[in-house]
C-alpha atoms as a PDB file:
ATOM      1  CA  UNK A   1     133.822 120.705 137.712  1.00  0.00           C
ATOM      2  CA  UNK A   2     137.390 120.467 136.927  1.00  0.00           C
ATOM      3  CA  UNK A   3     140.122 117.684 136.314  1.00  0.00           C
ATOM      4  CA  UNK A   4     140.364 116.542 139.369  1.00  0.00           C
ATOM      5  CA  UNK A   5     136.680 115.775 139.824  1.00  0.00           C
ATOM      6  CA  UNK A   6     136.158 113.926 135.726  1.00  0.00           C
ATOM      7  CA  UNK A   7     139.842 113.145 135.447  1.00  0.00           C
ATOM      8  CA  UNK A   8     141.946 113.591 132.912  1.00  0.00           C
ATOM      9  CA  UNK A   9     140.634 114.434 128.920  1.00  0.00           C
ATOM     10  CA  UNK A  10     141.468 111.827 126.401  1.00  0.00           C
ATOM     11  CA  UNK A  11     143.858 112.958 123.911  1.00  0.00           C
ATOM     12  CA  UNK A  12     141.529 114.137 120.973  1.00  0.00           C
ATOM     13  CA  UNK A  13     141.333 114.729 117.380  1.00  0.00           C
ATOM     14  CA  UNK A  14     139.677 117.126 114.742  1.00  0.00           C
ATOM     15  CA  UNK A  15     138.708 116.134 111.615  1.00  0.00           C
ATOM     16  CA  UNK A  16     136.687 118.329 109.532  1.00  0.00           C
ATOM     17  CA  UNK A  17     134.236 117.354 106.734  1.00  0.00           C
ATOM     18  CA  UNK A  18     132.738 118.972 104.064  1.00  0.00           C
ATOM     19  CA  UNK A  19     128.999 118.161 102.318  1.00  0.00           C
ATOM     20  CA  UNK A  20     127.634 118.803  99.209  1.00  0.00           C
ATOM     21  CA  UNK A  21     126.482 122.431 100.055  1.00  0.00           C
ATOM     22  CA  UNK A  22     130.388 122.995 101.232  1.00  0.00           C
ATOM     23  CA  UNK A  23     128.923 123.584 104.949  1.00  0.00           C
ATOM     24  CA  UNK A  24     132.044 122.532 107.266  1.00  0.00           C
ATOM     25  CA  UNK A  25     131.672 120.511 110.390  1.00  0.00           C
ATOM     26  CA  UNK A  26     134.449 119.665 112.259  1.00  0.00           C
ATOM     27  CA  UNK A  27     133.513 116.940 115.417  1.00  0.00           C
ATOM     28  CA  UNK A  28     136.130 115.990 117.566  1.00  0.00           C
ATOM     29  CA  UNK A  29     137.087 112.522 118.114  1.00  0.00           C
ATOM     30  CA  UNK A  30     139.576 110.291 120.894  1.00  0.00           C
ATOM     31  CA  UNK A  31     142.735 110.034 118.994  1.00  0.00           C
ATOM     32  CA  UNK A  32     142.806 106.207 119.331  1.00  0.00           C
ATOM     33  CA  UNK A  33     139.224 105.798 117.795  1.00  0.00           C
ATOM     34  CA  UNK A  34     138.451 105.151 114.524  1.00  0.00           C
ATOM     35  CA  UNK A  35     137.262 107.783 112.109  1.00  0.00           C
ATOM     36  CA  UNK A  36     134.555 107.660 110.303  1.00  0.00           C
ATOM     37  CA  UNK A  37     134.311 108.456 106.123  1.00  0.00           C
ATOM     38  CA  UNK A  38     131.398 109.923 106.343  1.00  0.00           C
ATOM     39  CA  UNK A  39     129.434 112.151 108.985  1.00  0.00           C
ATOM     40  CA  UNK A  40     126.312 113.781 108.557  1.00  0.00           C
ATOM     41  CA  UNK A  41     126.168 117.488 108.138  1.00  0.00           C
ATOM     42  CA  UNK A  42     124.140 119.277 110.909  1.00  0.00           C
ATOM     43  CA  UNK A  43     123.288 122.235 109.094  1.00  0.00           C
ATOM     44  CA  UNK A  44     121.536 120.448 105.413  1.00  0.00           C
ATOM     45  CA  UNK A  45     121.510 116.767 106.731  1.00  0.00           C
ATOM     46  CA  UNK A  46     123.438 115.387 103.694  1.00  0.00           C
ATOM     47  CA  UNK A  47     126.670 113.262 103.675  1.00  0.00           C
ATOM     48  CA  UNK A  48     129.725 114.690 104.369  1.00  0.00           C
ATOM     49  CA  UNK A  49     133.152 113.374 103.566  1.00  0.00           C
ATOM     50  CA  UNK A  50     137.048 114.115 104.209  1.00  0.00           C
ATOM     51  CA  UNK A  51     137.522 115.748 100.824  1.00  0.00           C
ATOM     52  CA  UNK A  52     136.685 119.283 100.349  1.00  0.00           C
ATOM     53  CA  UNK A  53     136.970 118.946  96.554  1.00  0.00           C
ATOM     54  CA  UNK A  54     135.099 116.149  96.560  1.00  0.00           C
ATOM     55  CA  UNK A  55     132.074 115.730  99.199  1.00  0.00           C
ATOM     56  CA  UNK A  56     129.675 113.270  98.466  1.00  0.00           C
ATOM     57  CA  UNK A  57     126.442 113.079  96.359  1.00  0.00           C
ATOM     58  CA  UNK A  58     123.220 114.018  98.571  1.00  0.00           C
ATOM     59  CA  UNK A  59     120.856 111.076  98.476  1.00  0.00           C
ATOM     60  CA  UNK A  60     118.776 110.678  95.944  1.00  0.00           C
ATOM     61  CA  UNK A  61     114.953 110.931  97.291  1.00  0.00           C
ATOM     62  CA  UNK A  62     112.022 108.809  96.019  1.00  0.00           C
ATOM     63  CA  UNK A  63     108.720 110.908  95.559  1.00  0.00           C
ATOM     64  CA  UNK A  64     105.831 109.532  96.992  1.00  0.00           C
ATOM     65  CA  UNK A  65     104.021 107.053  95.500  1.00  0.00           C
ATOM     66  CA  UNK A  66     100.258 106.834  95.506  1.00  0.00           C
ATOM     67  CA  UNK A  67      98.432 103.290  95.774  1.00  0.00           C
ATOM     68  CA  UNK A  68      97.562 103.459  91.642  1.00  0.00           C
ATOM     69  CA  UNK A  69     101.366 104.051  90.997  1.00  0.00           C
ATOM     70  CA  UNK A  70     102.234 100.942  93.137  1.00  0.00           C
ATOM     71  CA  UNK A  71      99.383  98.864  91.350  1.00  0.00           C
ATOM     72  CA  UNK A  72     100.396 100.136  87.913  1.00  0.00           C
ATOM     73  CA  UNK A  73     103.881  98.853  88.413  1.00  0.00           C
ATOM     74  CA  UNK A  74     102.225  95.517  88.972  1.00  0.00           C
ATOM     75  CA  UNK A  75      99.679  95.199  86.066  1.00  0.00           C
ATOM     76  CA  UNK A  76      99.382  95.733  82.427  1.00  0.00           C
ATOM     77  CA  UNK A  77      96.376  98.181  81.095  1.00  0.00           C
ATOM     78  CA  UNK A  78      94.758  95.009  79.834  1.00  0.00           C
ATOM     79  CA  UNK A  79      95.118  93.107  83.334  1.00  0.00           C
ATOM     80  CA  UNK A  80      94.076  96.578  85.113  1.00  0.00           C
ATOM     81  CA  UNK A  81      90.750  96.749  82.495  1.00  0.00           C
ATOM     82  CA  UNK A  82      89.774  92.977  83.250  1.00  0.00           C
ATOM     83  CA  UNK A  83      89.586  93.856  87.178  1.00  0.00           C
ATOM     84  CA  UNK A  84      87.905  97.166  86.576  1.00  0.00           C
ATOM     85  CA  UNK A  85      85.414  95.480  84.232  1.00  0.00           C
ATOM     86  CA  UNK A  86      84.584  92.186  87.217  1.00  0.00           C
ATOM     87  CA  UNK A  87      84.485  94.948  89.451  1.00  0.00           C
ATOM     88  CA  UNK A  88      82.347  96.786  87.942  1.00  0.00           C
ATOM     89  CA  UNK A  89      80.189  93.684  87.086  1.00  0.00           C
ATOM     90  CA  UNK A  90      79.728  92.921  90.587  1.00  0.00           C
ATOM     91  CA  UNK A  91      78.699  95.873  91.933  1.00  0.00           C
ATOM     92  CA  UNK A  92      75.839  96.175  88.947  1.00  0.00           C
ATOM     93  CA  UNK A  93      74.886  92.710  90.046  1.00  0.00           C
ATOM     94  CA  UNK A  94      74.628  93.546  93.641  1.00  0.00           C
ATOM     95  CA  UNK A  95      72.598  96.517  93.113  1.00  0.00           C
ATOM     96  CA  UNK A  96      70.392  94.944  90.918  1.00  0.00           C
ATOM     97  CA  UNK A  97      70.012  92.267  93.157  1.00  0.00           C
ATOM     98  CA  UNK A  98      69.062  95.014  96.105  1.00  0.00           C
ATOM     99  CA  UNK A  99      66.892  97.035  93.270  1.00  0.00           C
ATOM    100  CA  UNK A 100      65.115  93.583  93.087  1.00  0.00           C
ATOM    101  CA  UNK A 101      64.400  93.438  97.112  1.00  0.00           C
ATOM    102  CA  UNK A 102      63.167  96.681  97.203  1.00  0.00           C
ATOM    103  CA  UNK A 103      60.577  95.712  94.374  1.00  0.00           C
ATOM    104  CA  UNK A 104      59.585  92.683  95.943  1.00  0.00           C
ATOM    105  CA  UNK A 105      58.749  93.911  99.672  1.00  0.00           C
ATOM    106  CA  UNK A 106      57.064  96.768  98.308  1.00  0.00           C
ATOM    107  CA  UNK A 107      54.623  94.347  96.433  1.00  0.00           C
END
């Protein structure tokens, strides 16, 4: 395909950017658009900014979290022990109570 066929390119623009692993990228934009502070680096993924000297910080990552990490953010040791202990409790109460079946229909 040529001109004729898309028409005519819009004037464009270069801008390169630089991330935190100095990887360059270098998109093109229409001259009469906006451009963007920040554009993410294809190669690593992380930010990358106007200023060569000065790209910007990767993002800072949360590790995972288990289900007791969430929980332990929530309750005290003392408020975690008192809902261990009920638990507990209940479960020795239900199996006694299906200990106490058992003995009774075998009888």
């Amino acid at each position: 395909m040529g001109e004729v066929e898309r028409g005519d390119s819009a004037p464009r623009v270069r801008v390169p950017f630089y991330c935190a692993n100095l990887h360059r990228v270098v998109p093109s934009f229409a001259s009469e658009a906006a451009v963007p502070e920040e554009w993410d680096c294809p190669r690593c993924g992380f930010p990358a900014g106007k200023d060569r000297a000065n790209p910007p910080a990767p993002p800072r990552t949360e590790p995972y979290k288990t289900h007791l990490a969430y929980v332990k953010e929530r309750r005290s040791e003392e408020e975690g022990k008192l809902i261990l202990d009920e638990a507990l409790a209940k479960l020795r109460a239900d199996r006694a109570a299906v200990e106490a079946h058992i003995q009774a229909s075998k009888n």
